[in-house]
C-alpha atoms as a PDB file:
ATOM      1  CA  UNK A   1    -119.872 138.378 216.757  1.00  0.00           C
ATOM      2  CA  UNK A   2    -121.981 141.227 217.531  1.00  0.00           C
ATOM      3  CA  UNK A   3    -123.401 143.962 215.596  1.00  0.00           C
ATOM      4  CA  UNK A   4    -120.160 147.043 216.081  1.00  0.00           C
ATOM      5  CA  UNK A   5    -122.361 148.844 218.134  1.00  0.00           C
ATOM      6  CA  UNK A   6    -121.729 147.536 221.562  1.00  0.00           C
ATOM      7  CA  UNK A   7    -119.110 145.235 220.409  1.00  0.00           C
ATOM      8  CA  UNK A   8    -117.064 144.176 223.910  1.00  0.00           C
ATOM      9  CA  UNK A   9    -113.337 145.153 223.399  1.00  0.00           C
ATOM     10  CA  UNK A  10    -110.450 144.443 226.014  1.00  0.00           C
ATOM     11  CA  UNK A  11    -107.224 146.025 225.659  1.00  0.00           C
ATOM     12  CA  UNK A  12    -104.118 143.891 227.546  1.00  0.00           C
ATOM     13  CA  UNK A  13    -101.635 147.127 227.933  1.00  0.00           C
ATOM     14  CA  UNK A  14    -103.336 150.692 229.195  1.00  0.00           C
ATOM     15  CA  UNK A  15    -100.561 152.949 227.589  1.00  0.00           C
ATOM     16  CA  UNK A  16    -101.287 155.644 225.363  1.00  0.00           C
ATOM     17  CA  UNK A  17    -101.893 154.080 222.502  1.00  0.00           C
ATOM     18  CA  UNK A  18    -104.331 151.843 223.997  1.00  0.00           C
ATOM     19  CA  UNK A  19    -105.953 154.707 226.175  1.00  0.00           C
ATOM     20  CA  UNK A  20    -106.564 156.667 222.675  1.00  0.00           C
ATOM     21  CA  UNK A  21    -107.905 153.400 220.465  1.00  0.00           C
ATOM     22  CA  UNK A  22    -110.229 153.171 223.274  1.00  0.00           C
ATOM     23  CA  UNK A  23    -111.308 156.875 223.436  1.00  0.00           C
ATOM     24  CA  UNK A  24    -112.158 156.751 219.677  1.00  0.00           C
ATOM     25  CA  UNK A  25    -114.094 153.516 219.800  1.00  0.00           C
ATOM     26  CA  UNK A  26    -116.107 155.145 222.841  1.00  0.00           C
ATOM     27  CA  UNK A  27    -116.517 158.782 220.990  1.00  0.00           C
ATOM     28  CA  UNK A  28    -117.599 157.302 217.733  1.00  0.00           C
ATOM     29  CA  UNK A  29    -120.345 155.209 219.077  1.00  0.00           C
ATOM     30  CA  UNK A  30    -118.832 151.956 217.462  1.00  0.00           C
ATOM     31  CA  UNK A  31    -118.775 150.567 221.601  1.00  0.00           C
ATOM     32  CA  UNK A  32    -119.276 152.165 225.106  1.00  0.00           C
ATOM     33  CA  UNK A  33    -117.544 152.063 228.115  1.00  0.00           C
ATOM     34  CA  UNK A  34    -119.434 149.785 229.632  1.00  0.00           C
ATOM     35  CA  UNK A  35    -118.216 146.927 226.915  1.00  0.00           C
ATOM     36  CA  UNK A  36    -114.606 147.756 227.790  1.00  0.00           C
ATOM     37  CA  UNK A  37    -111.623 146.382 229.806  1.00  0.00           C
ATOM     38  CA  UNK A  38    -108.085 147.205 230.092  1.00  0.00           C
ATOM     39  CA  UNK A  39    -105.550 145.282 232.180  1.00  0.00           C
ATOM     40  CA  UNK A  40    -102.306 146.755 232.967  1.00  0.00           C
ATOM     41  CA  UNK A  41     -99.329 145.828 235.717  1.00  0.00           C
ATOM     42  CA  UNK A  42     -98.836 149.435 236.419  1.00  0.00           C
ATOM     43  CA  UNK A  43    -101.506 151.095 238.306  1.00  0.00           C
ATOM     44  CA  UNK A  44    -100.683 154.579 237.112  1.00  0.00           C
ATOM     45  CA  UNK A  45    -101.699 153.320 233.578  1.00  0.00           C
ATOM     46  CA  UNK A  46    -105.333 151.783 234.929  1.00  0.00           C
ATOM     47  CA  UNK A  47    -105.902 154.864 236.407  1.00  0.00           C
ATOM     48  CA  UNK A  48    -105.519 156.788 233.563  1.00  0.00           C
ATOM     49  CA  UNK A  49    -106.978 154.784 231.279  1.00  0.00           C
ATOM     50  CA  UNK A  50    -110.192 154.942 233.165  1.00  0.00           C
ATOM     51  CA  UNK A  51    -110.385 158.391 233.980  1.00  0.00           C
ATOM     52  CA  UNK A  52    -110.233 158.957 230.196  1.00  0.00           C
ATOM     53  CA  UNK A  53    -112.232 156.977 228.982  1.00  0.00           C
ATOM     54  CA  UNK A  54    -114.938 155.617 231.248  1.00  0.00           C
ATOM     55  CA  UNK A  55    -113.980 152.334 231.055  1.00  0.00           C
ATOM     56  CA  UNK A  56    -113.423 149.374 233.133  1.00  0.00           C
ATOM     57  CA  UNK A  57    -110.117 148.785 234.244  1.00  0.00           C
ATOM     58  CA  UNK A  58    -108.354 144.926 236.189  1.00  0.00           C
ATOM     59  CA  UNK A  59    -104.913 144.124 237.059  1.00  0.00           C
ATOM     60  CA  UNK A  60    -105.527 140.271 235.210  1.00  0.00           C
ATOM     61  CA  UNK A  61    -104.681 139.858 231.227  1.00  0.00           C
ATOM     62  CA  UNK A  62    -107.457 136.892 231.872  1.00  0.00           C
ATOM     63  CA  UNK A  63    -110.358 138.967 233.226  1.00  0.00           C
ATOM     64  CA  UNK A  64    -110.209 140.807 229.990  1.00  0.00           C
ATOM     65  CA  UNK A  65    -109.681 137.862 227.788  1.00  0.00           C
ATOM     66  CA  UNK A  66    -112.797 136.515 230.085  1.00  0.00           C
ATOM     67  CA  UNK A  67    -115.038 139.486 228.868  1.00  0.00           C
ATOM     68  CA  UNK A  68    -114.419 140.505 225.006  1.00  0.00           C
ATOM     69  CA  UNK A  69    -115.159 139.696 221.703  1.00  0.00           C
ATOM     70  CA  UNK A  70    -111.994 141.183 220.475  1.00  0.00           C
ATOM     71  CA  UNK A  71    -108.692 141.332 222.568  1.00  0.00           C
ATOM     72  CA  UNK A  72    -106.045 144.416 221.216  1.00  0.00           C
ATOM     73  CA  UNK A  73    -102.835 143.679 222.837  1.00  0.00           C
ATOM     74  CA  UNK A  74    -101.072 146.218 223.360  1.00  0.00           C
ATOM     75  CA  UNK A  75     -97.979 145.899 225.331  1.00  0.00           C
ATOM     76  CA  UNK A  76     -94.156 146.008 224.611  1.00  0.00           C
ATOM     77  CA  UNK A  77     -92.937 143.858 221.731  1.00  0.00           C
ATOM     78  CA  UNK A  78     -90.582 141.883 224.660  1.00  0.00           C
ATOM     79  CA  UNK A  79     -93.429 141.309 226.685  1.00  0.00           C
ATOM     80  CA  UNK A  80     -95.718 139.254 223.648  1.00  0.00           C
ATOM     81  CA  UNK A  81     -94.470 136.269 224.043  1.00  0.00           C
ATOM     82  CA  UNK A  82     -95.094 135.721 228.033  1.00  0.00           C
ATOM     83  CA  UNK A  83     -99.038 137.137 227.536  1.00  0.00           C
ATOM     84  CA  UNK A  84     -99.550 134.690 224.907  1.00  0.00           C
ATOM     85  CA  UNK A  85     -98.050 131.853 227.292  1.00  0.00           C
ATOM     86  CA  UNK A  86    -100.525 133.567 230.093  1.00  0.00           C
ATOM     87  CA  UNK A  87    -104.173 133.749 227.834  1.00  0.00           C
ATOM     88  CA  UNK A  88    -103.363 130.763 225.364  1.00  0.00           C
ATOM     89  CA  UNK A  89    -105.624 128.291 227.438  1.00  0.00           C
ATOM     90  CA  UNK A  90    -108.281 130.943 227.993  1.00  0.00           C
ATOM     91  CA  UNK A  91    -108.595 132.628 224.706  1.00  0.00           C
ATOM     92  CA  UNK A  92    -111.052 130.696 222.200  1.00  0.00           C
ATOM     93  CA  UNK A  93    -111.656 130.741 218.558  1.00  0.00           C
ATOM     94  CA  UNK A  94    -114.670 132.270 218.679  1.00  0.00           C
ATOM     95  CA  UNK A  95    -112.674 135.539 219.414  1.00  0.00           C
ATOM     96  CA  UNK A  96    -110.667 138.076 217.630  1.00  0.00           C
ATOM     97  CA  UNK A  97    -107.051 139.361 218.624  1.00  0.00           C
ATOM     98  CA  UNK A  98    -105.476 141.725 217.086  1.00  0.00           C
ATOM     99  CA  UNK A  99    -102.159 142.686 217.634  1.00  0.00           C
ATOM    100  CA  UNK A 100    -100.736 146.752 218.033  1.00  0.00           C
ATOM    101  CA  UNK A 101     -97.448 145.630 219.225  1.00  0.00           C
ATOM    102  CA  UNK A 102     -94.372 146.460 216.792  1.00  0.00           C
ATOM    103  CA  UNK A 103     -92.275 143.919 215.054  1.00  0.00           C
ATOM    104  CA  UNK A 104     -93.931 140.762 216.167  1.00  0.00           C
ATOM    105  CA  UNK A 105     -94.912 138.700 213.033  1.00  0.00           C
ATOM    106  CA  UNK A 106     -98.356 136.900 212.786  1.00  0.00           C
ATOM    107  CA  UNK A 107     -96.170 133.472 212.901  1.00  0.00           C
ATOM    108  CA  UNK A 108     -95.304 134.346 216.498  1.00  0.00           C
ATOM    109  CA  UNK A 109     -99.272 134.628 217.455  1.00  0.00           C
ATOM    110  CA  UNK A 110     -99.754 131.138 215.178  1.00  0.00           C
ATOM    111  CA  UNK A 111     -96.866 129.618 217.044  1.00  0.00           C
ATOM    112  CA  UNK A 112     -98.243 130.227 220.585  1.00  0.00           C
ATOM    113  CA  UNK A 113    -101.773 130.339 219.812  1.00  0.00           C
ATOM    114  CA  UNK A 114    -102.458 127.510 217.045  1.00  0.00           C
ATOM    115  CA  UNK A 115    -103.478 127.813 213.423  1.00  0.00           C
ATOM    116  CA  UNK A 116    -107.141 128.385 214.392  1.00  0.00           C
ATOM    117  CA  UNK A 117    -107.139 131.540 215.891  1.00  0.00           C
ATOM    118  CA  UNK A 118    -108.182 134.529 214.332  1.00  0.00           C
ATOM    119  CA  UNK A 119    -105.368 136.937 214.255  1.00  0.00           C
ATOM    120  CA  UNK A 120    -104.999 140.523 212.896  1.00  0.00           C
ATOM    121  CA  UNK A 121    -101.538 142.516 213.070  1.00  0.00           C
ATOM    122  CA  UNK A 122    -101.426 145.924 212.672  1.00  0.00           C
ATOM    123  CA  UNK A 123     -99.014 149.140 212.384  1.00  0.00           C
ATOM    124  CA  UNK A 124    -100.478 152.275 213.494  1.00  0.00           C
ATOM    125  CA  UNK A 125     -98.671 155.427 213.841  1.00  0.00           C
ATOM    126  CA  UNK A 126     -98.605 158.026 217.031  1.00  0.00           C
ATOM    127  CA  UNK A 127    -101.088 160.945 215.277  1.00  0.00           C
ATOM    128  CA  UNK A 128    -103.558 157.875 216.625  1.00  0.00           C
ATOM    129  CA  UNK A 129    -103.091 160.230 219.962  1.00  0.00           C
ATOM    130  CA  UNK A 130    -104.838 162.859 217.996  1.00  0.00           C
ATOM    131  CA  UNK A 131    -107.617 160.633 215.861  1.00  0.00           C
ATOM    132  CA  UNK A 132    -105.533 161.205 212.831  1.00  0.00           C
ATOM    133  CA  UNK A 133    -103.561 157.992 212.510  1.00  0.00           C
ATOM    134  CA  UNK A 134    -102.817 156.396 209.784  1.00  0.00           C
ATOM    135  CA  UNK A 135    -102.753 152.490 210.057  1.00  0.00           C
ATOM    136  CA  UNK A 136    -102.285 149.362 208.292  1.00  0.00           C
ATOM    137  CA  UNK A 137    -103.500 145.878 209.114  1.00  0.00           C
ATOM    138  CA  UNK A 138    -102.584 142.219 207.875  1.00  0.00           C
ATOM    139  CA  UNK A 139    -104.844 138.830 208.477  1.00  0.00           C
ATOM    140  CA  UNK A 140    -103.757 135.814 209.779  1.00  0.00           C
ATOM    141  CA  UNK A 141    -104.851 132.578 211.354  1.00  0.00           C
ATOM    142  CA  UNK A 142    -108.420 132.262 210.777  1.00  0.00           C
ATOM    143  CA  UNK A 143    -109.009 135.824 210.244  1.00  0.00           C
ATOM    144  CA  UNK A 144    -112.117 136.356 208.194  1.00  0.00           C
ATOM    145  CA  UNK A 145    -112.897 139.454 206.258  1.00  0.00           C
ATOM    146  CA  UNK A 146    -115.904 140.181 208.189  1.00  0.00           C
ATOM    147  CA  UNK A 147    -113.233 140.711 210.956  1.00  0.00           C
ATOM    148  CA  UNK A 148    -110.980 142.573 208.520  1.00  0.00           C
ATOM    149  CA  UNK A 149    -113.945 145.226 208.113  1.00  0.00           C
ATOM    150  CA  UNK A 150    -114.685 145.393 212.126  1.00  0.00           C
ATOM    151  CA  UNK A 151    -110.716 146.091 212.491  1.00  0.00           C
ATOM    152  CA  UNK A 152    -111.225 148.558 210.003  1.00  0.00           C
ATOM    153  CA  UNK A 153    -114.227 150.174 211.212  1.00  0.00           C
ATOM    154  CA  UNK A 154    -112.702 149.769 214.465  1.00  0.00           C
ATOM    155  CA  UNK A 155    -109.124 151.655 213.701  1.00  0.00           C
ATOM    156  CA  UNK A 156    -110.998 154.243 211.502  1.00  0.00           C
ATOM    157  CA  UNK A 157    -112.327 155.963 214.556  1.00  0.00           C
ATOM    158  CA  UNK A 158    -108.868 157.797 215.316  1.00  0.00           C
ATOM    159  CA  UNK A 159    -107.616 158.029 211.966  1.00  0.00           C
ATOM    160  CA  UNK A 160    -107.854 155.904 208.600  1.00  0.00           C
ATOM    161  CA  UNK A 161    -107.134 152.223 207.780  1.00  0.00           C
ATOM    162  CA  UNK A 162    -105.909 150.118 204.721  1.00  0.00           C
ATOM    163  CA  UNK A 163    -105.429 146.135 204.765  1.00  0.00           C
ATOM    164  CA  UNK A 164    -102.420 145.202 203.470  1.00  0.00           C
ATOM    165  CA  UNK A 165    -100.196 141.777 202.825  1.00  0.00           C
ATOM    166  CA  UNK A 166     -98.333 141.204 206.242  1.00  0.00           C
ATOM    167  CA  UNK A 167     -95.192 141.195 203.948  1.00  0.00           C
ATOM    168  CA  UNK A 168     -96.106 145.458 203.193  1.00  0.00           C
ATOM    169  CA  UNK A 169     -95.941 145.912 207.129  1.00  0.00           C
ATOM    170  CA  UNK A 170     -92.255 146.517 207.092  1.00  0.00           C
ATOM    171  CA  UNK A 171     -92.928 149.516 204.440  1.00  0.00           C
ATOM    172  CA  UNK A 172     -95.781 150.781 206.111  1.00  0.00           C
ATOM    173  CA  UNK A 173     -93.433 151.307 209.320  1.00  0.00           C
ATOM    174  CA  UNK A 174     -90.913 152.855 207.520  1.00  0.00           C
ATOM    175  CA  UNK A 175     -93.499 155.720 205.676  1.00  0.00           C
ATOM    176  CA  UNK A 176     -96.521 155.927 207.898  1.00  0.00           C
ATOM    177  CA  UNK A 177     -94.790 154.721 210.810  1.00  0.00           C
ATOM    178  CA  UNK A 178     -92.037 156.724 210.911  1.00  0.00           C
ATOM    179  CA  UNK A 179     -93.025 159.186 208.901  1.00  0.00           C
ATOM    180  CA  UNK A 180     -94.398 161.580 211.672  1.00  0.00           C
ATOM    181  CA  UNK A 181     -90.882 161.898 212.609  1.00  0.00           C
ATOM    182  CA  UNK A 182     -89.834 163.283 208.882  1.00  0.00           C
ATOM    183  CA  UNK A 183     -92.875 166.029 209.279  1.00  0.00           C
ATOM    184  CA  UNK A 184     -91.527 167.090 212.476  1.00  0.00           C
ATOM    185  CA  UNK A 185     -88.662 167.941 211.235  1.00  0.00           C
ATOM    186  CA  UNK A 186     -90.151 169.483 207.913  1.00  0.00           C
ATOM    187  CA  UNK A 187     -92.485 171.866 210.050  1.00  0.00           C
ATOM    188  CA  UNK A 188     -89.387 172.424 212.242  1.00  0.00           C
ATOM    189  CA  UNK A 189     -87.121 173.051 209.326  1.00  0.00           C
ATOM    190  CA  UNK A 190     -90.050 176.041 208.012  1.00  0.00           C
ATOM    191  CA  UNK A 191     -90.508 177.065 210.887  1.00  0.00           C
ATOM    192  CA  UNK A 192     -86.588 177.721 211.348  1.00  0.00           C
ATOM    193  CA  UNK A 193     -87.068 179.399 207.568  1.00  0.00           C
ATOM    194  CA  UNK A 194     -89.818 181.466 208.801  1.00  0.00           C
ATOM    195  CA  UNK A 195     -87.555 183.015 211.726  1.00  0.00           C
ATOM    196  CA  UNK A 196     -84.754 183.588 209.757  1.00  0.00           C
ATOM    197  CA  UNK A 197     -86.796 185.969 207.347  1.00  0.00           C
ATOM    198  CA  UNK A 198     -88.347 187.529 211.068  1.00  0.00           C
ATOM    199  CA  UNK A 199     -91.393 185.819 212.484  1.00  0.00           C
ATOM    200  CA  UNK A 200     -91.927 185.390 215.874  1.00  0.00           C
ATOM    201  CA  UNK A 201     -90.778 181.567 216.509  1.00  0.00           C
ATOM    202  CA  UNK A 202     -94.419 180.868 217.852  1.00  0.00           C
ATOM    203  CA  UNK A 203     -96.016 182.630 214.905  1.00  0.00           C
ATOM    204  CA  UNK A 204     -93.820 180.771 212.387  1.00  0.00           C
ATOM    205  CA  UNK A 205     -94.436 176.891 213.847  1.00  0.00           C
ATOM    206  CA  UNK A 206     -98.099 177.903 214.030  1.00  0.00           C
ATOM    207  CA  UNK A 207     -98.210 178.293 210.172  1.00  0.00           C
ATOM    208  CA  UNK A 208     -95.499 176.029 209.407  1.00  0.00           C
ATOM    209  CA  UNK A 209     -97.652 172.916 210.926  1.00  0.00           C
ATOM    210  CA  UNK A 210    -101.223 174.230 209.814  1.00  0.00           C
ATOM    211  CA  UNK A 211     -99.651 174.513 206.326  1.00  0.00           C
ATOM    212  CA  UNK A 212     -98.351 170.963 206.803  1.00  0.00           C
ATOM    213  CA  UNK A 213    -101.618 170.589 207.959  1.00  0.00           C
ATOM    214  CA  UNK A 214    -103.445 172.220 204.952  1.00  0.00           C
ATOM    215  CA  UNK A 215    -102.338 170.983 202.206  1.00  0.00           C
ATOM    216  CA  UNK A 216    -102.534 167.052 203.396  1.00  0.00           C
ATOM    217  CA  UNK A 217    -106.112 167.470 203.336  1.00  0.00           C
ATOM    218  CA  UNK A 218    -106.094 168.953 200.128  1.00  0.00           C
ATOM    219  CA  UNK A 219    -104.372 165.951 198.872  1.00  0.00           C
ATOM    220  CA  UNK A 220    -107.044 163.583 201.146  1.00  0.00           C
ATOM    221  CA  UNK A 221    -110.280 165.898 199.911  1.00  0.00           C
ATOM    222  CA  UNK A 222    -109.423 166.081 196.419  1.00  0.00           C
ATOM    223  CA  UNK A 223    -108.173 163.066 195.609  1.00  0.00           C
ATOM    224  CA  UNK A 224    -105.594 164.764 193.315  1.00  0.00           C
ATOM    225  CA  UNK A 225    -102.247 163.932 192.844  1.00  0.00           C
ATOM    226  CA  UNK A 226     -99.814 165.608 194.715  1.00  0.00           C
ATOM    227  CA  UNK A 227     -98.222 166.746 191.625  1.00  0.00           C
ATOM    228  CA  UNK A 228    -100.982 168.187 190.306  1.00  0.00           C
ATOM    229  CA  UNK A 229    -102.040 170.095 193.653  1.00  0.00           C
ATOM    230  CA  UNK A 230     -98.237 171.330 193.495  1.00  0.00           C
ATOM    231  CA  UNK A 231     -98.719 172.492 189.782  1.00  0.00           C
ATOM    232  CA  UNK A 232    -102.216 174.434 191.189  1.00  0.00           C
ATOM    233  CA  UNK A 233     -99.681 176.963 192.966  1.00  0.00           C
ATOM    234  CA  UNK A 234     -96.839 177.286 190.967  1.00  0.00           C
ATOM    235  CA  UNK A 235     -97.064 180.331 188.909  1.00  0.00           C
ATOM    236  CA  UNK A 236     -94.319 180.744 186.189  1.00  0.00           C
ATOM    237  CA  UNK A 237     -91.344 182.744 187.177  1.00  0.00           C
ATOM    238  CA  UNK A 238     -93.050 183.200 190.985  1.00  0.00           C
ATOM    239  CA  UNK A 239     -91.978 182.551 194.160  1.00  0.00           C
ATOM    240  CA  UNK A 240     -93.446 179.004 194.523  1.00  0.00           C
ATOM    241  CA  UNK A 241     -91.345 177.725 191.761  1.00  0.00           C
ATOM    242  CA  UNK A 242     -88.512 179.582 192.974  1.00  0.00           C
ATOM    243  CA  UNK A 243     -88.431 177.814 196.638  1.00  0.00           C
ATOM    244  CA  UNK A 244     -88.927 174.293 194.732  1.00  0.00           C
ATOM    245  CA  UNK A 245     -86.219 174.969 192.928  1.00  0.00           C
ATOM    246  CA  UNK A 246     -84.258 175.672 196.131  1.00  0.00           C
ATOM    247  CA  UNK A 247     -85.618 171.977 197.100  1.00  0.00           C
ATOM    248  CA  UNK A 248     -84.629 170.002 194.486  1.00  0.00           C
ATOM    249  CA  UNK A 249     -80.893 171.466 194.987  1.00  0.00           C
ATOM    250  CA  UNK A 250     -81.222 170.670 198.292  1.00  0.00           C
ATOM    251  CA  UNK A 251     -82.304 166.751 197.330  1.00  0.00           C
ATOM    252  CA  UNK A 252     -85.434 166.423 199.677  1.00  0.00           C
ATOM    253  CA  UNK A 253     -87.466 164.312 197.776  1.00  0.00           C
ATOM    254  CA  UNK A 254     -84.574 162.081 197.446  1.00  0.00           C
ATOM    255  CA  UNK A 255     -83.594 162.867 201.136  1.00  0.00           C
ATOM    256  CA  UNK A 256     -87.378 161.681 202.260  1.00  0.00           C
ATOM    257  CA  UNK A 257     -87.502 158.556 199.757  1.00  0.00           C
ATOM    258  CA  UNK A 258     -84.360 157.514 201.437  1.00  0.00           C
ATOM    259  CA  UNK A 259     -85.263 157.727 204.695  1.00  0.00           C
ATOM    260  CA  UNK A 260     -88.452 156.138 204.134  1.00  0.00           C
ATOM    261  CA  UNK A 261     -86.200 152.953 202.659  1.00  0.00           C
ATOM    262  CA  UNK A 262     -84.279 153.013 205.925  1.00  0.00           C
ATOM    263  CA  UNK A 263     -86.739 152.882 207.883  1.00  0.00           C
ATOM    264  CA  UNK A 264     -88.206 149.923 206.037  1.00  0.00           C
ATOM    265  CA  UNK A 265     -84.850 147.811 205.883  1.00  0.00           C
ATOM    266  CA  UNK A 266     -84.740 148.604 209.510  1.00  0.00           C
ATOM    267  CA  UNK A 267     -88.137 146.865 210.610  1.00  0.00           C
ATOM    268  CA  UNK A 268     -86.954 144.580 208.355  1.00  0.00           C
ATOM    269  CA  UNK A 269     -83.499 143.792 210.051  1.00  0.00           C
ATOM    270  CA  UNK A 270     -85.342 144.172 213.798  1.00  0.00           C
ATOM    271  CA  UNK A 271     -87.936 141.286 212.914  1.00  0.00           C
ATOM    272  CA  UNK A 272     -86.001 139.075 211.706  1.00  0.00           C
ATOM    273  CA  UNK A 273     -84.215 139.531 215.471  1.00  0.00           C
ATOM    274  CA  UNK A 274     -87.384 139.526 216.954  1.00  0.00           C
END
């Protein structure tokens, strides 16, 4: 394979997710649009895809497959099984696909695919949309870990990436996965806080979700624990210490390290459906 630079990258699926993977890989230099496909059923999607991005957009899954190194599918976990079926005979070993689609293990891809493909799974989250996502990847097949680092490098461009056993994926959903979901409603819940002692509404979600915002990349910068960056503003007998108190009465930590778990068992119970 290729140097990054220039590396030839077809997406099967146009949605959003795949429209904003594509962005970032275009943006950051790591490929241009002239190295790019996306195939899609729904023309609204091609359309969309290409105005954003500058890339090439076809109506066939095997045009793409036809054209890239490394093949992200990205379609509806109901719809894996029947592209597999469609690009088996076309995709070759020499290539990389890697897999954005929830809940669909890497012993689906080996099933339909063979044991010598190179396979990569991985879980990203919606702040992708943004170039902040936070993903996690598993190998499989004949993945190597020079194709671990391209996914990597590839994934980092809207956000940050960590490899992880495929048998952490299930976690991953249920923090970094789901966890946008629990901010919402944490920057929702100040916000609501904020209005209640009189800001404006608009005022109060403004700070409420840069001060999400904030002190996440103080924890990222710094490298400190979050404990310790807590500690940093907590004067004794002050007003920090007094709404943490409120808090812990209120159970949140516990409230957040249960919803991560339910989120987790729940990946868990929907692949073994899958």
């Amino acid at each position: 394979m290729s140097e990054n630079r220039g590396v030839k990258v077809g997406f099967i699926g146009a949605g959003r997710m795949a429209t904003a993977l594509a962005g970032g890989l275009i943006s950051s230099g790591f490929t241009t649009p002239d190295h790019v496909w996306a195939s899609d059923t729904f023309e609204a999607a091609r359309e969309r895809f290409a105005q954003e991005t500058g890339a090439q957009t076809v109506e066939s899954n095997l045009t793409v497959v036809e054209q890239a190194e490394v093949i992200i599918l990205s379609v509806k976990p109901q719809h894996v099984a029947d592209v597999l079926e469609e690009i088996k005979g076309t995709l070759t070993d020499r290539q990389l696909l890697v897999s954005i689609a929830a809940g669909c293990p890497l012993s689906l891809f080996v099933e339909k695919l063979g044991k010598t493909k190179r396979l990569i799974r991985v879980m990203p989250n919606t702040p992708c949309l943004v170039k902040q996502g936070a993903s996690a990847f598993a190998r499989g097949g004949q993945a190597s870990e020079t194709d671990a680092s391209l996914v990597e490098s590839l994934l980092s461009t809207v956000g940050i990436a960590v490899e992880v056993p495929e048998s952490q994926l299930d976690a991953v959903t249920g923090l970094s996965g789901s966890g946008p979901a629990y901010i919402y409603q944490v920057i929702e819940a100040l916000s609501d806080g904020g209005v209640r002692m009189g800001l404006p509404r608009h005022i109060a979600t403004q700070l409420a979700a840069q001060t999400v915002k904030g002190a996440a990349e103080m924890v990222l910068e710094t490298g400190e624990h979050p404990g310790t960056l807590k500690d940093a503003v907590t004067s004794p007998g002050g007003t920090t210490i007094a709404g943490i108190h409120a808090l812990e009465a209120g159970g949140l930590r516990n409230s957040l390290m249960n919803a991560v778990t339910a989120a987790t068992n729940r990946s868990i119970e929907l692949g073994k459906q899958s």
